[in-house]
Structure formats: structure tokens, C-alpha cells
Protein backbone atom coordinates (compact mmCIF):
# COMPACT_ATOMS: atom_id res chain seq x y z
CA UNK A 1 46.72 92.38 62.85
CA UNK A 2 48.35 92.53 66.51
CA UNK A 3 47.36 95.71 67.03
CA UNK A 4 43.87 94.94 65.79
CA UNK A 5 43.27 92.09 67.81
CA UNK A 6 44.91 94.60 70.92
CA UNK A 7 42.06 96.46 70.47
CA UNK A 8 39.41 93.60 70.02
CA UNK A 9 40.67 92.43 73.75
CA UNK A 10 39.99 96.27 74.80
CA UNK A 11 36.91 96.44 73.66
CA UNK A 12 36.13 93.08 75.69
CA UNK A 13 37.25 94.88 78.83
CA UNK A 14 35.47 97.91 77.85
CA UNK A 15 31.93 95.89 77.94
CA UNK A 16 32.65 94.35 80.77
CA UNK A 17 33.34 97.75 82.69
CA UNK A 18 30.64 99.65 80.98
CA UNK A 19 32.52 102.08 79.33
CA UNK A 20 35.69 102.31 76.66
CA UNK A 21 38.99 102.17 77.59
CA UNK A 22 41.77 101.84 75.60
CA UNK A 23 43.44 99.13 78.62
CA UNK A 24 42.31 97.61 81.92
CA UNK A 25 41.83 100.22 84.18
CA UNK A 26 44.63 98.94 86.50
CA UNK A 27 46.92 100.11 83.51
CA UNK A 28 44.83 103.42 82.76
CA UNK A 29 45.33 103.91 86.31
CA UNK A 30 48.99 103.61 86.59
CA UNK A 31 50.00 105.58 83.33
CA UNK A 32 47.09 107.56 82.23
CA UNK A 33 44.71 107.10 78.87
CA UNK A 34 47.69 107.76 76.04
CA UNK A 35 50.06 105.85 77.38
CA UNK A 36 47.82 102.81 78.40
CA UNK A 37 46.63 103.24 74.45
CA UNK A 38 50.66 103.73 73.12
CA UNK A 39 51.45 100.37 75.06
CA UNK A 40 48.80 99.00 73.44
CA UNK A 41 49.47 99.57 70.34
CA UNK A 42 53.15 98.44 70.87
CA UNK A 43 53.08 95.15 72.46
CA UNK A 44 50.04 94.11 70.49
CA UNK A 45 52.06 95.28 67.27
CA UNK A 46 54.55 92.66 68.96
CA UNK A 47 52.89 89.77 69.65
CA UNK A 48 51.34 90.33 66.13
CA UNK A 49 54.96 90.48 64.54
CA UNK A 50 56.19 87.77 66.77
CA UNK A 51 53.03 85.73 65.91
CA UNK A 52 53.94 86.52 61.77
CA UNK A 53 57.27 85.91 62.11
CA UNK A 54 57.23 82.50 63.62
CA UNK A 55 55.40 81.26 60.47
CA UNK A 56 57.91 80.38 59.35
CA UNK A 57 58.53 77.41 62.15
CA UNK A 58 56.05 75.29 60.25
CA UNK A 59 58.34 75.50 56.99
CA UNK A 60 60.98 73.44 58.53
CA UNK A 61 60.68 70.37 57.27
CA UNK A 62 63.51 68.37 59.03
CA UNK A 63 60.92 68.96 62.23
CA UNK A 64 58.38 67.07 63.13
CA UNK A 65 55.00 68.36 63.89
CA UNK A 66 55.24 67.65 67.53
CA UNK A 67 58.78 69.70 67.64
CA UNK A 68 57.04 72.42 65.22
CA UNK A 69 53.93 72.65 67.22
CA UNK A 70 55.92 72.59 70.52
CA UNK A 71 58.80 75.65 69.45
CA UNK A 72 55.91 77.70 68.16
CA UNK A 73 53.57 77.70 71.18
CA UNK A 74 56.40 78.28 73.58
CA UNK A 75 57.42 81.08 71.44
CA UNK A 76 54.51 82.71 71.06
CA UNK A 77 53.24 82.08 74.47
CA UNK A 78 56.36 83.67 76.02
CA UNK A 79 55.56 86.86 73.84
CA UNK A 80 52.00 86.54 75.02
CA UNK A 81 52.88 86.09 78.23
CA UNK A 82 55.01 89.80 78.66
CA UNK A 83 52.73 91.57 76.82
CA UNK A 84 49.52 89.95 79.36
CA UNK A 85 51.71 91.26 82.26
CA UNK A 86 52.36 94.52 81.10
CA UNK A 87 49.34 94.93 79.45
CA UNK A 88 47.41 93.95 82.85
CA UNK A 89 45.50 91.62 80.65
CA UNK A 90 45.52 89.40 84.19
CA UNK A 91 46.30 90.71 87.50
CA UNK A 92 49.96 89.89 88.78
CA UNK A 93 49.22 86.51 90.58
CA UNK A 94 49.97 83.34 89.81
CA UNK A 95 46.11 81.98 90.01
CA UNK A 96 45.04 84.62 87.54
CA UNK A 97 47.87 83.87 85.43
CA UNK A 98 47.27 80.30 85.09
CA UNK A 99 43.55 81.44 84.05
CA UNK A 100 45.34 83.35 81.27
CA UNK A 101 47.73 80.53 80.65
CA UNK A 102 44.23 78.38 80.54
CA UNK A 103 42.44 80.38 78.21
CA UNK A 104 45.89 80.51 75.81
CA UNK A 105 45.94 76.94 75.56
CA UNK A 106 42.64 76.38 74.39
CA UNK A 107 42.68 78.78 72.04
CA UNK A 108 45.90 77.62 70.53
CA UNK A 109 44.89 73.73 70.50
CA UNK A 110 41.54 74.92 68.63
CA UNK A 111 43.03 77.21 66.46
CA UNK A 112 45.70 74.28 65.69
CA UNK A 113 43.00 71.40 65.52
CA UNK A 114 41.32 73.41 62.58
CA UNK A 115 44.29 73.82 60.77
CA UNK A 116 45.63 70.17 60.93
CA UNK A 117 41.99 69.02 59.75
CA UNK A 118 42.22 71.53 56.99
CA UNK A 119 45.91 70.97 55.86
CA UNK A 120 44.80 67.21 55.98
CA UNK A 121 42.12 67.86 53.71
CA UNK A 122 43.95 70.03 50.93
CA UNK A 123 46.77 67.40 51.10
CA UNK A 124 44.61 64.91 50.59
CA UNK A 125 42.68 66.36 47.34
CA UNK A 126 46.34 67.40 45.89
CA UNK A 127 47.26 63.65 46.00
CA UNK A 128 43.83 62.68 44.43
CA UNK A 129 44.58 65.44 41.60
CA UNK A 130 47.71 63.70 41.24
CA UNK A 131 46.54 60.77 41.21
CA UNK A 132 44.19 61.20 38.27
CA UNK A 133 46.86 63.18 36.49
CA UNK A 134 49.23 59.51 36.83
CA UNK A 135 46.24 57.69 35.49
């Protein structure tokens, strides 16, 4: 899934430029086309294994959600964060950074909005079913 949604971000940068390229040019430029598309492949394979493997964060039920919520960003955003850098997903400054950081932090609070609204709602329609089941 990492390295698919590696690939969704290079196609972004593709359209933008006009034409494919399997990383931002900056990248292409330093190392070449097979390399920029190897390192690619590997960090986005990361961030998808580090992204899979800190699943298991929300299992941990002496946490609160605040603590789970909180260990899991910081985690993944970390991960996100090295792979951005080397990837030349933003240029190496802190204003563009922050724009990354920006655009991270949406994403995660929407992506982690739906769930808790969804969660909610199957929690709350296992309780009914139990409910009726007591009755």
C-alpha cells in the first residue's frame, strides 16, 4: 500500500510538471531515473510498513485515546517526515517543510475524524444488539 500510495504522490508531481517521473525532479536530478524510482519504492514501502505496523497502538487499551492518537501521529509523522526529505517531497527549508507538516496534519485529523465517527457508530449498534439480546 506504501509503495502504491509512493506512486499516487508521483503521479501528482508528474501532472504538475507535464510529464512522468518516477520522483521530483530535484531527486531525478541528483541520482538519475532508477534510483529516484528504487528510493521510491523503498521509503514508501516504509512509511507503508511503519504506517501497518503501528496499528497496533490503537489496541492498547490501558491508553487513552488522546495518548493513542498522540504516539501514533508522532510516529508516523517522524517516518513521514525522512522519507519527505529524502524523497524531495518538499524542498529542504523550513517554510516548505511546515507546508508539508501542514498538509500532514490535516490529512491525519480528517482521516482520524472519520474513523472516531465511524467506530462511534459500530459501537453504538453493538450495544443496541446487545441490548435487545438482554431483553
Amino acid at each position: 500500500m506504501g509503495v502504491g500510495i509512493g506512486y499516487i504522490i508521483a503521479l501528482c508531481f508528474s501532472v504538475k510538471w507535464g510529464a512522468f517521473s518516477p520522483a521530483p525532479l530535484v531527486l531525478v536530478e541528483k541520482v538519475g531515473n532508477i534510483k529516484a524510482a528504487e528510493m521510491l519504492a523503498l521509503y514508501s514501502g516504509l512509511v507503508g510498513a511503519v504506517f501497518a505496523g503501528t496499528k497496533f497502538i490503537w489496541d492498547i487499551e490501558k491508553w487513552s485515546l488522546v495518548k493513542s492518537s498522540f504516539v501514533y501521529f508522532t510516529i508516523n509523522l517522524l517516518v513521514m517526515s525522512c522519507a519527505g526529505y529524502r524523497l524531495y517531497w518538499f524542498s529542504h527549508n523550513i517554510k516548505n517543510y511546515f507546508s508539508f507538516l501542514s498538509v500532514y496534519i490535516v490529512i491525519f485529523i480528517a482521516i482520524w475524524v472519520v474513523t472516531y465517527f465511524k467506530n462511534k457508530k459500530n459501537v453504538k449498534e453493538l450495544n443496541d444488539k446487545l441490548n435487545q439480546i438482554k431483553k
